[in-house]
PDB file of N, CA and C in Angstrom:
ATOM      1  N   UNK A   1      44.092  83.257 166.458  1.00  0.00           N
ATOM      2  CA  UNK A   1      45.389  82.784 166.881  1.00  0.00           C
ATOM      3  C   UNK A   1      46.058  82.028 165.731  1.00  0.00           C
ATOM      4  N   UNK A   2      47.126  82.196 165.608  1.00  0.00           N
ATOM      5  CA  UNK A   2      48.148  81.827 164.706  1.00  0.00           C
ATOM      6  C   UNK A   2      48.194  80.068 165.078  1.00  0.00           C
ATOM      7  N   UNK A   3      47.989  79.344 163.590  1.00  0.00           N
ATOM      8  CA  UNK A   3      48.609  77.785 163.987  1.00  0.00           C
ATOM      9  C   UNK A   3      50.079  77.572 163.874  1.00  0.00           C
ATOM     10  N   UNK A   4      50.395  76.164 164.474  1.00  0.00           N
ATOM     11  CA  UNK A   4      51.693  76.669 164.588  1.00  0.00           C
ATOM     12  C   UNK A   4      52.536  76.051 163.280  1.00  0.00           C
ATOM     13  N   UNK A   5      51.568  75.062 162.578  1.00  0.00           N
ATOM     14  CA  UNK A   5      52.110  74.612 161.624  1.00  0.00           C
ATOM     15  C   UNK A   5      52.460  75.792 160.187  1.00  0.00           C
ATOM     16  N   UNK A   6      51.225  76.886 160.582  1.00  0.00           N
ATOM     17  CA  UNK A   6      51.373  78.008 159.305  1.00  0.00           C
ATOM     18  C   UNK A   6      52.865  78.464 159.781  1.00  0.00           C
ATOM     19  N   UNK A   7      52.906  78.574 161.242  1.00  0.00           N
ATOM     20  CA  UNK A   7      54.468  79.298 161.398  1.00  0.00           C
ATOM     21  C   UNK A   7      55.197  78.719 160.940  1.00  0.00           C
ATOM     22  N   UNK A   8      55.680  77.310 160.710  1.00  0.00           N
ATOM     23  CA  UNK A   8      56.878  76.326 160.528  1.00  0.00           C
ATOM     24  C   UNK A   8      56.458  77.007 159.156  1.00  0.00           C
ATOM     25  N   UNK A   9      55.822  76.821 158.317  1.00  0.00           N
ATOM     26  CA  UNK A   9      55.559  77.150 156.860  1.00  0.00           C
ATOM     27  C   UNK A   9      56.349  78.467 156.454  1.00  0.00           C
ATOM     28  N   UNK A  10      55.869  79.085 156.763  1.00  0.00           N
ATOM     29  CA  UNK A  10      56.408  80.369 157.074  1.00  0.00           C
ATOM     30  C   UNK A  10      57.688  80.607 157.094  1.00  0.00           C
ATOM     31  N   UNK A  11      58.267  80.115 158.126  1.00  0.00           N
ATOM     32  CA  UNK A  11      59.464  79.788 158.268  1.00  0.00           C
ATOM     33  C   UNK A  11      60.453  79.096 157.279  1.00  0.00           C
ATOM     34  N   UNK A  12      59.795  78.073 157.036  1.00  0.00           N
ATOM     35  CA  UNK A  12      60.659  77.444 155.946  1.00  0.00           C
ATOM     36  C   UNK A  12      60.596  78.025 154.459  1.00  0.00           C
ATOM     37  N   UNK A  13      59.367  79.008 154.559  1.00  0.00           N
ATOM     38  CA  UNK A  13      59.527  79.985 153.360  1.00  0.00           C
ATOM     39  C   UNK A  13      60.384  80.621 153.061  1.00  0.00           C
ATOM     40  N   UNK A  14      60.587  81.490 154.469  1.00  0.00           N
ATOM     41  CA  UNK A  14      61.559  82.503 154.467  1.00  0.00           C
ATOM     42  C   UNK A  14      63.043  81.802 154.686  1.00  0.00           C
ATOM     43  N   UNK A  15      63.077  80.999 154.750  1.00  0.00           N
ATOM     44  CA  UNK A  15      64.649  80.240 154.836  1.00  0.00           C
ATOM     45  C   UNK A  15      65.159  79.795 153.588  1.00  0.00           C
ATOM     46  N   UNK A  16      63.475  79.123 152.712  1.00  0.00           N
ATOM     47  CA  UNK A  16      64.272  79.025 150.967  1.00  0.00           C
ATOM     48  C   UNK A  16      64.244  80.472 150.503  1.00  0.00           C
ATOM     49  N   UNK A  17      63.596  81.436 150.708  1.00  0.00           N
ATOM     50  CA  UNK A  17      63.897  82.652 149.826  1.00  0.00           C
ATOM     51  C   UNK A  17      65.494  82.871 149.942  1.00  0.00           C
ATOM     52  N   UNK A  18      65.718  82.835 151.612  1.00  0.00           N
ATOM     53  CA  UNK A  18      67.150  83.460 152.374  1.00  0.00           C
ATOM     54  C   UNK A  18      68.343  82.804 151.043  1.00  0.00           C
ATOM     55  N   UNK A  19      67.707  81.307 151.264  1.00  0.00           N
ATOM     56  CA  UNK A  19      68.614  80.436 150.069  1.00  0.00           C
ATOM     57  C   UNK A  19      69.093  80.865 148.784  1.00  0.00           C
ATOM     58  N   UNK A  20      67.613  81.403 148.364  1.00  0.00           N
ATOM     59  CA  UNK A  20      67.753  81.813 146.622  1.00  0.00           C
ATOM     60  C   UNK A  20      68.512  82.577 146.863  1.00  0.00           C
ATOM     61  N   UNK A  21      67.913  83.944 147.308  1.00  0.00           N
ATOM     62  CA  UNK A  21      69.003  84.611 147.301  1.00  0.00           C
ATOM     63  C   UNK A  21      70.254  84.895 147.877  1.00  0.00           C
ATOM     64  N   UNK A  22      71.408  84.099 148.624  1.00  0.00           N
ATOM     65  CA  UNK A  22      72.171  83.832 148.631  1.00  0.00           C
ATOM     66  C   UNK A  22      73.046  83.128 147.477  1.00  0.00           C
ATOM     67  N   UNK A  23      71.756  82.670 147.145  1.00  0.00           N
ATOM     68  CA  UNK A  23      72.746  81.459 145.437  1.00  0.00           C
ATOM     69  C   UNK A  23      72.935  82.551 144.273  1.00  0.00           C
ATOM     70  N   UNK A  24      71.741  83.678 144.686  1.00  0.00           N
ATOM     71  CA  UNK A  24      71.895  84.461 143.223  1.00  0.00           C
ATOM     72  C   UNK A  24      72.934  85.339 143.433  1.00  0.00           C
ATOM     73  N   UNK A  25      72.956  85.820 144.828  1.00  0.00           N
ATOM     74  CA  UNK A  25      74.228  86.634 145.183  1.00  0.00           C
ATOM     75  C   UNK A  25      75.242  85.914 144.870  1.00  0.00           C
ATOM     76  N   UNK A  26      75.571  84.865 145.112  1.00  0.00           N
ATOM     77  CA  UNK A  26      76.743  84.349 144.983  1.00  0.00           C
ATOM     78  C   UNK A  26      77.566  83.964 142.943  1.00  0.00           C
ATOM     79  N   UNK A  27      76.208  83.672 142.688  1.00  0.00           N
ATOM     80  CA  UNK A  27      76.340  83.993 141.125  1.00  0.00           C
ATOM     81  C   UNK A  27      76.319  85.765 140.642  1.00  0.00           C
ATOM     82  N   UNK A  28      75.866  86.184 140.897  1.00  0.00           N
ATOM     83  CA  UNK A  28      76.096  87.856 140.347  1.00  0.00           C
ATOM     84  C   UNK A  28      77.443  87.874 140.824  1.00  0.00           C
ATOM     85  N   UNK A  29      77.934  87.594 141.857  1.00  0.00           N
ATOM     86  CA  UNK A  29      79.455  87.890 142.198  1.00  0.00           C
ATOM     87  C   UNK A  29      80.896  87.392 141.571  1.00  0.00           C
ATOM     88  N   UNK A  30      80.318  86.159 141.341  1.00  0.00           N
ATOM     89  CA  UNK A  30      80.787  85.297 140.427  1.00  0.00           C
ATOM     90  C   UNK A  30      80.898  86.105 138.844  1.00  0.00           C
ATOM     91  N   UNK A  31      79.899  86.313 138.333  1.00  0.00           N
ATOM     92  CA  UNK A  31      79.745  86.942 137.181  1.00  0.00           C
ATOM     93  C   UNK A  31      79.920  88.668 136.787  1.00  0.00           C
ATOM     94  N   UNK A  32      80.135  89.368 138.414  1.00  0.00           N
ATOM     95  CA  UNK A  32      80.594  90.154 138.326  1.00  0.00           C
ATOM     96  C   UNK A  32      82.516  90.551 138.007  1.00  0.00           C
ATOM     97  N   UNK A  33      83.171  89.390 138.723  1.00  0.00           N
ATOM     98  CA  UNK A  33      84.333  89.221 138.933  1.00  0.00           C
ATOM     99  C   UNK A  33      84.895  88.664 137.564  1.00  0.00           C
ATOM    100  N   UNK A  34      84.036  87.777 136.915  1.00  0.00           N
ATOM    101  CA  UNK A  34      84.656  87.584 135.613  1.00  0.00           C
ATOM    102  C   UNK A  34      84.653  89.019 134.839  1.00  0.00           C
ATOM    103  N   UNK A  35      83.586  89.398 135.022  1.00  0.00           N
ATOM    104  CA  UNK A  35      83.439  91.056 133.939  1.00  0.00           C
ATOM    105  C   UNK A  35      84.634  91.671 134.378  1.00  0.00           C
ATOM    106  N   UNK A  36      85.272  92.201 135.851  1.00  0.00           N
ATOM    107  CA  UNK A  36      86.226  92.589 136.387  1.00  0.00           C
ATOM    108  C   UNK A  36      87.825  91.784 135.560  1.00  0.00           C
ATOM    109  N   UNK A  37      87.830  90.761 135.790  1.00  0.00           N
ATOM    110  CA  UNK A  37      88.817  89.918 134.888  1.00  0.00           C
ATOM    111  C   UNK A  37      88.891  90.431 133.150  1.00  0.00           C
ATOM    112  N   UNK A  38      87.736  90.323 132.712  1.00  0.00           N
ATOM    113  CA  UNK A  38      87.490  90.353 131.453  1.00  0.00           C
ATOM    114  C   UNK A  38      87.774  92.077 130.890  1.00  0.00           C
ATOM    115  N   UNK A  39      87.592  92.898 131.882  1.00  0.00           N
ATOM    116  CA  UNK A  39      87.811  94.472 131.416  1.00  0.00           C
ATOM    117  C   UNK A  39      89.858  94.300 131.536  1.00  0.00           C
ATOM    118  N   UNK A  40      89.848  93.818 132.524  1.00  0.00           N
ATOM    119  CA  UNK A  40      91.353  94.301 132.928  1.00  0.00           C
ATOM    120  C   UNK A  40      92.075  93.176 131.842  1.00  0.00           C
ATOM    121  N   UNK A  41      91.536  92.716 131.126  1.00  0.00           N
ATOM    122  CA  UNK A  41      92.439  91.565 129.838  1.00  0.00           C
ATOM    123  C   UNK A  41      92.781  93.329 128.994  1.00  0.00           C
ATOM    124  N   UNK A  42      91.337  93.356 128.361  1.00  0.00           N
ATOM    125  CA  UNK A  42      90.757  94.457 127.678  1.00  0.00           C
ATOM    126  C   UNK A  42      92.094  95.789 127.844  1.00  0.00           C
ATOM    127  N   UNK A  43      91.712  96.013 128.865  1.00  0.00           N
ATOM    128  CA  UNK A  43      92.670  96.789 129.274  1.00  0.00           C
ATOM    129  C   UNK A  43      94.350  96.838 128.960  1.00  0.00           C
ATOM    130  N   UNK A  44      94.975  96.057 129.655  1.00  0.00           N
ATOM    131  CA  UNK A  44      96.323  95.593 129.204  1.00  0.00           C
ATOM    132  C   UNK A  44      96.409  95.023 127.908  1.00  0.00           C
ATOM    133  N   UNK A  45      95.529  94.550 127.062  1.00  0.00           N
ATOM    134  CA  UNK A  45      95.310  94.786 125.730  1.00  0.00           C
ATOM    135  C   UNK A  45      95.488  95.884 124.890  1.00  0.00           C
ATOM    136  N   UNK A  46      95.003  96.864 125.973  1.00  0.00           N
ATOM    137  CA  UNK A  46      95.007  98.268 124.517  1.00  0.00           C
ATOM    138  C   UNK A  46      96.075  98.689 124.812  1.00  0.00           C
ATOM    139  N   UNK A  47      96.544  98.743 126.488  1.00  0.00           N
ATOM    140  CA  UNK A  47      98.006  99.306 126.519  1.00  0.00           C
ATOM    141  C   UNK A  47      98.806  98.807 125.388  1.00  0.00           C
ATOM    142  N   UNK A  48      98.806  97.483 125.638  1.00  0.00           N
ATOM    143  CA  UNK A  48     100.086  97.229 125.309  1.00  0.00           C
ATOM    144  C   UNK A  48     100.052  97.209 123.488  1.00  0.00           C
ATOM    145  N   UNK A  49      98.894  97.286 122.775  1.00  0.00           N
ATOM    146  CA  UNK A  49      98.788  97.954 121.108  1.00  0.00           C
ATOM    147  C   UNK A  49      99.113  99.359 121.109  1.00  0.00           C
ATOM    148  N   UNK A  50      98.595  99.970 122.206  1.00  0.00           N
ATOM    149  CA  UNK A  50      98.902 101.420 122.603  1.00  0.00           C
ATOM    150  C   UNK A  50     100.501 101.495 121.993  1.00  0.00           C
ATOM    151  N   UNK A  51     101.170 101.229 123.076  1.00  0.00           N
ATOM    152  CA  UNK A  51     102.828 101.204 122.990  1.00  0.00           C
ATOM    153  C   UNK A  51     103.000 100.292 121.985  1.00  0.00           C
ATOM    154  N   UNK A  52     102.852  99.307 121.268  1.00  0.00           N
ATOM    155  CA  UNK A  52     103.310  99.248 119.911  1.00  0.00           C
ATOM    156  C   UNK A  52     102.821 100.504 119.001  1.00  0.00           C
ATOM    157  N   UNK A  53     102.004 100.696 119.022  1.00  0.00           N
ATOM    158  CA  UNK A  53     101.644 101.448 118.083  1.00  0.00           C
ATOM    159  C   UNK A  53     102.364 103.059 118.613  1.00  0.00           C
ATOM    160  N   UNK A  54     102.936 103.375 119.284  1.00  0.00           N
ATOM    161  CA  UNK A  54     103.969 104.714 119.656  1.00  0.00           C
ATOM    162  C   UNK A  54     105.204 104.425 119.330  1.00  0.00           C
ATOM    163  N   UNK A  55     105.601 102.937 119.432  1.00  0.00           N
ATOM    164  CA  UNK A  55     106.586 102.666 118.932  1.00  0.00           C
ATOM    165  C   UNK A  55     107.069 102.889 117.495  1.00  0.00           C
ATOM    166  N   UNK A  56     105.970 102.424 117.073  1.00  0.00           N
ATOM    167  CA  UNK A  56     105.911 102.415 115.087  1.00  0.00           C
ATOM    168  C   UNK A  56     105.785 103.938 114.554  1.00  0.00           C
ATOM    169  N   UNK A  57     105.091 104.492 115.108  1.00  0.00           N
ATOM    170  CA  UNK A  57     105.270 106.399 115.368  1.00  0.00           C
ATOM    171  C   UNK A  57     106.300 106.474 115.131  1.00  0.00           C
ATOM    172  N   UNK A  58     106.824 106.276 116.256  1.00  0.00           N
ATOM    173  CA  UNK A  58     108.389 107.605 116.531  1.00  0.00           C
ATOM    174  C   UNK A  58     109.376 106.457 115.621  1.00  0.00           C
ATOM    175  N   UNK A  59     109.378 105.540 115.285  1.00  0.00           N
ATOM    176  CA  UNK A  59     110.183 104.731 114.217  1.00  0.00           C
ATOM    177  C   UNK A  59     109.824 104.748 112.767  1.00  0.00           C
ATOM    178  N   UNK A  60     108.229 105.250 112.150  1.00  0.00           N
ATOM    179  CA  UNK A  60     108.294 105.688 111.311  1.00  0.00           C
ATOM    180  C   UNK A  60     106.895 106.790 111.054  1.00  0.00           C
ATOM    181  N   UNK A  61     107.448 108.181 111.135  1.00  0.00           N
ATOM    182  CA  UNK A  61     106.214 109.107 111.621  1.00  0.00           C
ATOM    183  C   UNK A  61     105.695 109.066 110.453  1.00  0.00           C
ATOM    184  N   UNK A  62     104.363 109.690 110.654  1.00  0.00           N
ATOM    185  CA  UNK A  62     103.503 109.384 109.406  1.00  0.00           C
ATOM    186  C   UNK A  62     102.473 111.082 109.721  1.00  0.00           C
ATOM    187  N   UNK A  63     102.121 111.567 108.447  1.00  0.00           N
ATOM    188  CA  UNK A  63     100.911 112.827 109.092  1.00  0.00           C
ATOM    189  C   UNK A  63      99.629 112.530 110.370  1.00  0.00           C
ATOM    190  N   UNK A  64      99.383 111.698 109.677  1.00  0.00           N
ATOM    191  CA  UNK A  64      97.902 111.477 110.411  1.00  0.00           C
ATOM    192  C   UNK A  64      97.971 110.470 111.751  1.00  0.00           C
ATOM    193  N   UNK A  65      99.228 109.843 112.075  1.00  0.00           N
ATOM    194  CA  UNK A  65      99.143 108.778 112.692  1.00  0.00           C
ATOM    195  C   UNK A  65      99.230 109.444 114.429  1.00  0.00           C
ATOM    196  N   UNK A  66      99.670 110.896 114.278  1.00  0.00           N
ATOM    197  CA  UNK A  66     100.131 111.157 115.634  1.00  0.00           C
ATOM    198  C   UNK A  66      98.713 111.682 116.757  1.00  0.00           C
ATOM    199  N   UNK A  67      97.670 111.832 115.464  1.00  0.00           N
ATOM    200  CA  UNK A  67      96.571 112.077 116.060  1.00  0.00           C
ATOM    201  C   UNK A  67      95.679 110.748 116.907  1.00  0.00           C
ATOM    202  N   UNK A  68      96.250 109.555 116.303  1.00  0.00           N
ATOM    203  CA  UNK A  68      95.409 108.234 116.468  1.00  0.00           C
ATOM    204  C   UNK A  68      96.139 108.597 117.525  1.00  0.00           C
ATOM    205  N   UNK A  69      97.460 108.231 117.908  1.00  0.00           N
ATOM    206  CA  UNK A  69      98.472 107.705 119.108  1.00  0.00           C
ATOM    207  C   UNK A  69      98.143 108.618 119.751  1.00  0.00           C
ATOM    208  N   UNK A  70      97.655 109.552 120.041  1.00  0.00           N
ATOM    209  CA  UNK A  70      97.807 110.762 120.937  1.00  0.00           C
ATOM    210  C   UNK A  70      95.751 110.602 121.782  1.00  0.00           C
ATOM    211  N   UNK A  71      95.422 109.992 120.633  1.00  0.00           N
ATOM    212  CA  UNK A  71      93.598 109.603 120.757  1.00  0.00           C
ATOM    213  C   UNK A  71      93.595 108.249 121.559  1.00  0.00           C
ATOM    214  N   UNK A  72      94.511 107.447 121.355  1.00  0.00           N
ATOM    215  CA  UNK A  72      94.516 105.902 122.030  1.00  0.00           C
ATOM    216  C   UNK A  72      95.488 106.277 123.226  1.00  0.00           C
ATOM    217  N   UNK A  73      96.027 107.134 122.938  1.00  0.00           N
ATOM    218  CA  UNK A  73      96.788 107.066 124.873  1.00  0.00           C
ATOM    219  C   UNK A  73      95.643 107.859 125.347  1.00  0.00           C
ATOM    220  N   UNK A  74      95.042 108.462 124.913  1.00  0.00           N
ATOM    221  CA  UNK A  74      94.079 109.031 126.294  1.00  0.00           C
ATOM    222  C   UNK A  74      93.052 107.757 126.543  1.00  0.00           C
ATOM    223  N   UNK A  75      92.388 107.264 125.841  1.00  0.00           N
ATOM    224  CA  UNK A  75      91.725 105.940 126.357  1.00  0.00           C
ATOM    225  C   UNK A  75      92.548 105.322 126.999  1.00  0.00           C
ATOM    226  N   UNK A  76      93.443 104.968 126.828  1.00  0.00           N
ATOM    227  CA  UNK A  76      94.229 103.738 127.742  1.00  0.00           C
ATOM    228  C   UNK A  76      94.617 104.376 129.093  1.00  0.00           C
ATOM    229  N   UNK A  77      94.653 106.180 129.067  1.00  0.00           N
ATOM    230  CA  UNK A  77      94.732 106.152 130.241  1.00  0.00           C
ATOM    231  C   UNK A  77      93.624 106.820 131.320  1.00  0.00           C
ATOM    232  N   UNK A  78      92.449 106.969 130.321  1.00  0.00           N
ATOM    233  CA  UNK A  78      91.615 107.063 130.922  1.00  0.00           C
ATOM    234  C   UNK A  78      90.802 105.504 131.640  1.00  0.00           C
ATOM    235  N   UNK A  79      91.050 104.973 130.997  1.00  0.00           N
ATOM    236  CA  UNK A  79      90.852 103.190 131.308  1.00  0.00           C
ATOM    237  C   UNK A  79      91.518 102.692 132.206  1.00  0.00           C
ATOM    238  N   UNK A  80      92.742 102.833 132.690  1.00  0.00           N
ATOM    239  CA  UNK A  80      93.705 102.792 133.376  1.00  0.00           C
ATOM    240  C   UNK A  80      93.817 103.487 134.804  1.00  0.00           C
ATOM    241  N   UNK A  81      93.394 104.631 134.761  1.00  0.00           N
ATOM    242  CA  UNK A  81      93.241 105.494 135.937  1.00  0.00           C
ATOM    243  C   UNK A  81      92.033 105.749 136.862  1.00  0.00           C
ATOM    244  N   UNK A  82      91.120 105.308 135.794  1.00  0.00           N
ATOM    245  CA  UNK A  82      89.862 105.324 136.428  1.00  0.00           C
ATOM    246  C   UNK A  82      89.235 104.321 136.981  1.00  0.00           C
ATOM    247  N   UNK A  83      90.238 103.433 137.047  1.00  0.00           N
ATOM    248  CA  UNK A  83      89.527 102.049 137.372  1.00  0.00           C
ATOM    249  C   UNK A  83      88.782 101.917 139.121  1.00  0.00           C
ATOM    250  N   UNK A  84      87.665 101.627 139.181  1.00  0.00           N
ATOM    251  CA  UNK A  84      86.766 101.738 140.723  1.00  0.00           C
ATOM    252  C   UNK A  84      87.736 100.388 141.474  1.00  0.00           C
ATOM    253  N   UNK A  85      87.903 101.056 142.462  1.00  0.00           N
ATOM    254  CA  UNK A  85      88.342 100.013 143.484  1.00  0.00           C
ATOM    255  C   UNK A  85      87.375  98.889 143.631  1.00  0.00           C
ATOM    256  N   UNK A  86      88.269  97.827 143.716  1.00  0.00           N
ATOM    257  CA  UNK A  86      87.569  96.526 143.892  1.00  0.00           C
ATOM    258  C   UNK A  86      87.365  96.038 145.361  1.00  0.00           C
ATOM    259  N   UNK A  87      85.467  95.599 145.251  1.00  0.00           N
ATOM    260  CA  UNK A  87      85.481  95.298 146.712  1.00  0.00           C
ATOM    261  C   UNK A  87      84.736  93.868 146.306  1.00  0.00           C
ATOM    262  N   UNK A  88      85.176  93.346 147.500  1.00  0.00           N
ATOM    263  CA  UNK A  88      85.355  91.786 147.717  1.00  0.00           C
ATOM    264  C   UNK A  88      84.056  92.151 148.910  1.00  0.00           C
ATOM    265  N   UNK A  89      82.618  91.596 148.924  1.00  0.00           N
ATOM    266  CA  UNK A  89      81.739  91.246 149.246  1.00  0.00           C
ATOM    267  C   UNK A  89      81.979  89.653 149.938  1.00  0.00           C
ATOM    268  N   UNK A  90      81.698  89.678 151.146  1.00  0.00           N
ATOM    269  CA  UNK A  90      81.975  88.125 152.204  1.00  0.00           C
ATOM    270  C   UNK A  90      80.589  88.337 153.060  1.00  0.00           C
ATOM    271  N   UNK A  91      79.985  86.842 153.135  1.00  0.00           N
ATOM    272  CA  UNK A  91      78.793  86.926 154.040  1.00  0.00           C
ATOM    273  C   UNK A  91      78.587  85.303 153.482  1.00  0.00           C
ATOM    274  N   UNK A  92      77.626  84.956 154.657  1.00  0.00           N
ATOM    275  CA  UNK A  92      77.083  83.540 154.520  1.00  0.00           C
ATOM    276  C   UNK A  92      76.518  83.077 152.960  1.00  0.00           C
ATOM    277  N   UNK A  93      76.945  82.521 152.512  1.00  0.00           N
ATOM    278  CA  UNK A  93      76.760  81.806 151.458  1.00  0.00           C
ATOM    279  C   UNK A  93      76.560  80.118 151.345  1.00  0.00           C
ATOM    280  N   UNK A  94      75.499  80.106 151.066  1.00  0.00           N
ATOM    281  CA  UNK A  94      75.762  78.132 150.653  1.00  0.00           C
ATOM    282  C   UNK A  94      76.206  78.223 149.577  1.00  0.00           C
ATOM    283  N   UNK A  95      76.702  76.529 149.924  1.00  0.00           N
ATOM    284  CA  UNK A  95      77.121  75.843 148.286  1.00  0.00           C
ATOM    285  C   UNK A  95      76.417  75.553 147.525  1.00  0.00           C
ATOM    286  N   UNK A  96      76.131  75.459 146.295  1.00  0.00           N
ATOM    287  CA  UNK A  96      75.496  75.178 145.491  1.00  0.00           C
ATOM    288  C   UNK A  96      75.109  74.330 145.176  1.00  0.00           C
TER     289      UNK A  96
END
């Protein structure tokens, strides 16, 4: 037969694990959302060198330059279009 003090033990085991990992979830999410922040800087970054740099093109064409501009708009819009929908994860969390 089971004592009942191993159960409380037990119990309060499984309630700090529940803890940890809630704190680590809550940090991966945290640190996921900055990466999310940090791509989409990235992002509107290259656009917007992108379009300077199409600008300076068609204002002063050059041989070789139409291959870069034509190579950096497909990144920017492959970067741009492909972006995974963002999901917002909610559930019991403690504070830290």
């Amino acid at each position: 037969m089971l004592n009942l003090s191993s159960l409380s033990e037990d119990k309060n085991k499984s309630a700090r694990q529940v803890l940890d990992l809630e704190r680590e979830t809550l940090q991966l999410r945290r640190e996921l959302q900055d990466t999310r922040n940090k791509k989409e800087e990235a992002d509107q970054k290259l656009l917007h060198l992108s379009n300077m740099l199409r600008r300076h093109e068609t204002s002063d064409p050059s041989e070789d330059g139409k291959t870069s501009v034509d190579s950096l708009s497909t990144i920017t819009t492959s970067s741009s279009v492909a972006a995974p929908p963002r999901v917002i994860l909610s559930g019991p969390v403690t504070d830290l």
